[in-house]
Protein backbone atom coordinates (compact mmCIF):
# COMPACT_ATOMS: atom_id res chain seq x y z
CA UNK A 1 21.18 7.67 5.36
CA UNK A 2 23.18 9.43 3.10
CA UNK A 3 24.15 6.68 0.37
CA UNK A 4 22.61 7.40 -2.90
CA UNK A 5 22.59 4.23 -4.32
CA UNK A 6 20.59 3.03 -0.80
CA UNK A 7 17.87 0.64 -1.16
CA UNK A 8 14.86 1.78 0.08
CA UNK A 9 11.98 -0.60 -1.57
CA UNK A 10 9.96 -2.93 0.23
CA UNK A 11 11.05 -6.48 0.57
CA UNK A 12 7.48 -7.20 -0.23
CA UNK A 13 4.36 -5.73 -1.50
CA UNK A 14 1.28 -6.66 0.47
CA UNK A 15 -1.17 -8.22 -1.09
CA UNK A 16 -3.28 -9.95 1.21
CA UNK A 17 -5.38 -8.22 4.03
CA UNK A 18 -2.84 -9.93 6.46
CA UNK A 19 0.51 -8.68 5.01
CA UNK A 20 -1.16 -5.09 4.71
CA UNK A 21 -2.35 -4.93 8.50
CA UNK A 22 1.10 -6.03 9.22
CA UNK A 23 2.96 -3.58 7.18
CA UNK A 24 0.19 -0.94 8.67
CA UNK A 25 1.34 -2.06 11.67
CA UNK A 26 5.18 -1.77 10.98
CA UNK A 27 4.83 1.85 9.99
CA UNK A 28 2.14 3.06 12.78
CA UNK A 29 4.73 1.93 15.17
CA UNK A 30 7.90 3.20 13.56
CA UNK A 31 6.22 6.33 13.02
CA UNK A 32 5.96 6.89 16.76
CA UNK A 33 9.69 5.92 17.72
CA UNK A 34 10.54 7.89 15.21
CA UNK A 35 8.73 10.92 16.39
CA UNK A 36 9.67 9.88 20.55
CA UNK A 37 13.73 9.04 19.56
CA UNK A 38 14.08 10.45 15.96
CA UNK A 39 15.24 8.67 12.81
CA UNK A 40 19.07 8.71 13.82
CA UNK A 41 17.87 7.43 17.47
CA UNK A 42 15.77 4.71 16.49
CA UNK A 43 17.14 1.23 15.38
CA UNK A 44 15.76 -1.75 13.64
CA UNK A 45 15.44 -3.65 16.77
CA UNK A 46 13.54 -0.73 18.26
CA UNK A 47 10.89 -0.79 15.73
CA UNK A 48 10.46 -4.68 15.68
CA UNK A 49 10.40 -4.48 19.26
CA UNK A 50 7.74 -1.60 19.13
CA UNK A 51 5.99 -3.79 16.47
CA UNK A 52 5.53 -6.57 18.46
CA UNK A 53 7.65 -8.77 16.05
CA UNK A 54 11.01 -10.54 15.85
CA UNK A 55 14.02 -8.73 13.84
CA UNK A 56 13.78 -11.38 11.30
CA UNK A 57 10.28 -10.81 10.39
CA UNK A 58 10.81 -6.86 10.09
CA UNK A 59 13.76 -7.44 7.42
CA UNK A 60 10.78 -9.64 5.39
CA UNK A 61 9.15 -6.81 5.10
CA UNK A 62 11.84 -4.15 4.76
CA UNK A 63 15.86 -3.92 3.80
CA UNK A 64 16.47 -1.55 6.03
CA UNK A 65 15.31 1.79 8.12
CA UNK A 66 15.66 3.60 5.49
CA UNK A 67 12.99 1.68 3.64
CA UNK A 68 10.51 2.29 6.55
CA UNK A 69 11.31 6.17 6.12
CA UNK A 70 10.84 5.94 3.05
CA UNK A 71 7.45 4.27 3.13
CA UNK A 72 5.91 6.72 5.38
CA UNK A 73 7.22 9.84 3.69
CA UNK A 74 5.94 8.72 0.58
CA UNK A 75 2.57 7.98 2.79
CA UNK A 76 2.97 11.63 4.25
CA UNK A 77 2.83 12.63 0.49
CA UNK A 78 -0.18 10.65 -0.56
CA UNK A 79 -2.41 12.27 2.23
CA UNK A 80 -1.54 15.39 1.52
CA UNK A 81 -1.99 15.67 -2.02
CA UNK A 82 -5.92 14.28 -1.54
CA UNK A 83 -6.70 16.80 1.29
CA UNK A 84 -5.40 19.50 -1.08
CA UNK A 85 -7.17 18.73 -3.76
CA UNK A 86 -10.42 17.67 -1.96
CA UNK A 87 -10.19 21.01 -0.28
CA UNK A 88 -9.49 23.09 -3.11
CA UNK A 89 -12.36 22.38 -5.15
CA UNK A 90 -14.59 23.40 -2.07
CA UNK A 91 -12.77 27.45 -2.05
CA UNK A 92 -12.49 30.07 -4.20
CA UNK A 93 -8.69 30.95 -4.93
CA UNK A 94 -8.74 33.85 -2.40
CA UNK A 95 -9.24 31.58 0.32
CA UNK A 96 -7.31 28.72 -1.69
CA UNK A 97 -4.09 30.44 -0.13
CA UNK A 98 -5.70 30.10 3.63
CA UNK A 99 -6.41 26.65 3.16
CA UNK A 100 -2.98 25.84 1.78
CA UNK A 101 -1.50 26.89 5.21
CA UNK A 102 -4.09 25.51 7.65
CA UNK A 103 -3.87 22.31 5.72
CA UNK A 104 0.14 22.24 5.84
CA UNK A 105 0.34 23.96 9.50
CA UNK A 106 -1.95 21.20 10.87
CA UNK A 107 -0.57 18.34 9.08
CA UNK A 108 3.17 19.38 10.15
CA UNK A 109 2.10 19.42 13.98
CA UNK A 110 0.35 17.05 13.97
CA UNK A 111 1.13 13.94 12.00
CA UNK A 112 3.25 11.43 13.53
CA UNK A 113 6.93 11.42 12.99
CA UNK A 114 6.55 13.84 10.60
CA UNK A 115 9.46 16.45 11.66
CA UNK A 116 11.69 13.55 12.36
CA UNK A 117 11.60 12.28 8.80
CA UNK A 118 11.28 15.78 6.97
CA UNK A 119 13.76 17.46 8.75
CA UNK A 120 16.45 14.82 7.01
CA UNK A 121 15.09 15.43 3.30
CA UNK A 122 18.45 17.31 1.98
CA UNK A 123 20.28 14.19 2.90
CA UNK A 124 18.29 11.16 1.91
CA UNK A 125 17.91 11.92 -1.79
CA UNK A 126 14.73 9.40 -2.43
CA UNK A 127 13.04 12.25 -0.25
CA UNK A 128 14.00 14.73 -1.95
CA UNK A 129 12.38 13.16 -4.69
CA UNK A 130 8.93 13.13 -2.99
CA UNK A 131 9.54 16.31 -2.04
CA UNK A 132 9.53 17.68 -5.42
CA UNK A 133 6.54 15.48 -6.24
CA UNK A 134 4.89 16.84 -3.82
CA UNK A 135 5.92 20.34 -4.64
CA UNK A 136 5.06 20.43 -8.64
CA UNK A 137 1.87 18.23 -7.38
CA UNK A 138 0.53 21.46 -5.43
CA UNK A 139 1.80 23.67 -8.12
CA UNK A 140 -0.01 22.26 -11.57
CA UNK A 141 -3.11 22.46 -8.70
CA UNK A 142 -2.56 25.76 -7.99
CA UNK A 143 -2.04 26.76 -11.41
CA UNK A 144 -4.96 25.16 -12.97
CA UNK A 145 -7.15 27.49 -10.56
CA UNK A 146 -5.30 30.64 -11.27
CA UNK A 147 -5.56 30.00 -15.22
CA UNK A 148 -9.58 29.43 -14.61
CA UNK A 149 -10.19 32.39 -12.19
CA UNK A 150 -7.26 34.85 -14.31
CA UNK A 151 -6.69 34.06 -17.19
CA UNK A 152 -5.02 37.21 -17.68
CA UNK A 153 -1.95 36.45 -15.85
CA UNK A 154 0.95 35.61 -17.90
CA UNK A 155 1.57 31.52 -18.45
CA UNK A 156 5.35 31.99 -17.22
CA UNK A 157 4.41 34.33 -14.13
CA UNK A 158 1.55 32.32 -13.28
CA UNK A 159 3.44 28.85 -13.25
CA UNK A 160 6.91 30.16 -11.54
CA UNK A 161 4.17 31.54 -8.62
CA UNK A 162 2.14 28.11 -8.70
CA UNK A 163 5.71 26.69 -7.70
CA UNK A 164 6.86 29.74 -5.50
CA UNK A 165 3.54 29.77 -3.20
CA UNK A 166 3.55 26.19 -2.27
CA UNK A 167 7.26 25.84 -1.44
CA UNK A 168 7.88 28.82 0.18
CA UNK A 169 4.77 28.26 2.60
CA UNK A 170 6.14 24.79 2.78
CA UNK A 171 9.36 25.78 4.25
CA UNK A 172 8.46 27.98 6.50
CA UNK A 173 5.37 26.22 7.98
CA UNK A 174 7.90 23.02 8.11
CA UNK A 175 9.64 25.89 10.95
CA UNK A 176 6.85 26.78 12.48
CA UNK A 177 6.02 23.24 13.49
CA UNK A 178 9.17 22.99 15.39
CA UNK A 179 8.08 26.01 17.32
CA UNK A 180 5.85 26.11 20.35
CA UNK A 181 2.67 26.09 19.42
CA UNK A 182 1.46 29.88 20.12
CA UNK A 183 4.62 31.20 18.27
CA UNK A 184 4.32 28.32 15.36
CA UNK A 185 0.40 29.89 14.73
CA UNK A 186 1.35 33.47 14.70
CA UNK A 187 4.55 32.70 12.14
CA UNK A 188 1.57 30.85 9.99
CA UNK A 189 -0.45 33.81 10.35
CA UNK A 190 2.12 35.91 9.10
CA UNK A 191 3.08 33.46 6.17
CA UNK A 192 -0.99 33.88 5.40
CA UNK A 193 -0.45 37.64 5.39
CA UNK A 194 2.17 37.83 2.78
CA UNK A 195 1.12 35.29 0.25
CA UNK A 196 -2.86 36.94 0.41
CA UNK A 197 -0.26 39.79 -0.87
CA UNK A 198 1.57 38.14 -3.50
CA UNK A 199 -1.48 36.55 -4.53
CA UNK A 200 -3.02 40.40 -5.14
CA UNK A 201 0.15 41.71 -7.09
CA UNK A 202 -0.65 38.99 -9.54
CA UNK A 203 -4.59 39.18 -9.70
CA UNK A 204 -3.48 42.61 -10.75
CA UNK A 205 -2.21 41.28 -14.27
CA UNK A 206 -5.51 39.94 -14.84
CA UNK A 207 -6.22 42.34 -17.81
């Protein structure tokens, strides 16, 4: 899936309650041959075998795996982004930072195919887009709580942080889910320790 001019839109946009359970369907299966065989191991056929549907019928709803990818990553995306936000307006920003990495932590281990897709975003450059949704998504977040609880920090520190803080837990949280599980929670631990840090050093130029 490294073509750039690759097309990964839906055949079809659901619009009745029918075509969405089916294209629910499509991706709730895909989703877990994806996360049993990985992306590179998984075939059309699989997944319209998996989906209880003939090859034929799949391509009416998709061009191609790298559609189906697609659609899930961008799906990945969406859930994220309202958990975030719906979380964030319950903290303060000192525990804002906590939350960040239980949200991401959990969501890494535990949402379906989601290390199979993710761990192909440098070469699939549509996900690389949603990545960097995603990423200045958490970041104007971020920063619209730091400029209401400091508004002392400097506008370019503040934003270059609001961008550093998300991606940097991002990465390495996107590690620890590949880890075993005790040695994936004390890496997130860690992470937790050094951005509570970070996030002091700038508090301090809050004058």
């Amino acid at each position: 899936m490294t073509d750039e001019s690759i097309n990964v839109a839906p055949r079809r946009k659901p619009v009745q309650a029918r075509s969405r359970e089916r294209v629910d369907s499509i991706l709730r299966h895909a989703a877990e041959i994806f996360h049993e065989n990985g992306v590179d191991g998984t075939s059309m056929s699989a997944i319209a075998r998996n989906s209880g549907m003939s090859l034929a019928s799949l391509y009416r709803y998709f061009p191609n795996k790298a559609a189906i990818v697609h659609a899930l990553a961008e799906g990945h995306v969406e859930k994220m982004e309202t958990a975030l936000r719906e979380r964030l307006q319950e903290v303060g920003l000192s525990e804002a930072v906590d939350v960040l990495i239980d949200l991401f932590y959990e969501f890494y281990r535990t949402e379906p195919a989601y290390t199979a897709i993710w761990s192909g975003v440098e070469s699939m450059p549509e996900l690389r887009d949603l990545d960097l949704r995603e990423l200045y998504s958490n970041a104007r977040d971020f920063d619209a709580r730091l400029k209401q609880e400091y508004p002392g920090i400097p506008e370019e520190r503040r934003w270059t942080a609001s961008l550093l803080l998300p991606r940097s837990a991002g990465s390495i949280l996107r590690l620890a889910a590949t880890l075993p599980e005790s040695q994936g929670a004390l890496l997130a631990t860690e992470l937790k320790c050094m951005a509570r840090a970070y996030l002091m050093e700038l508090i301090r130029q809050d004058k």
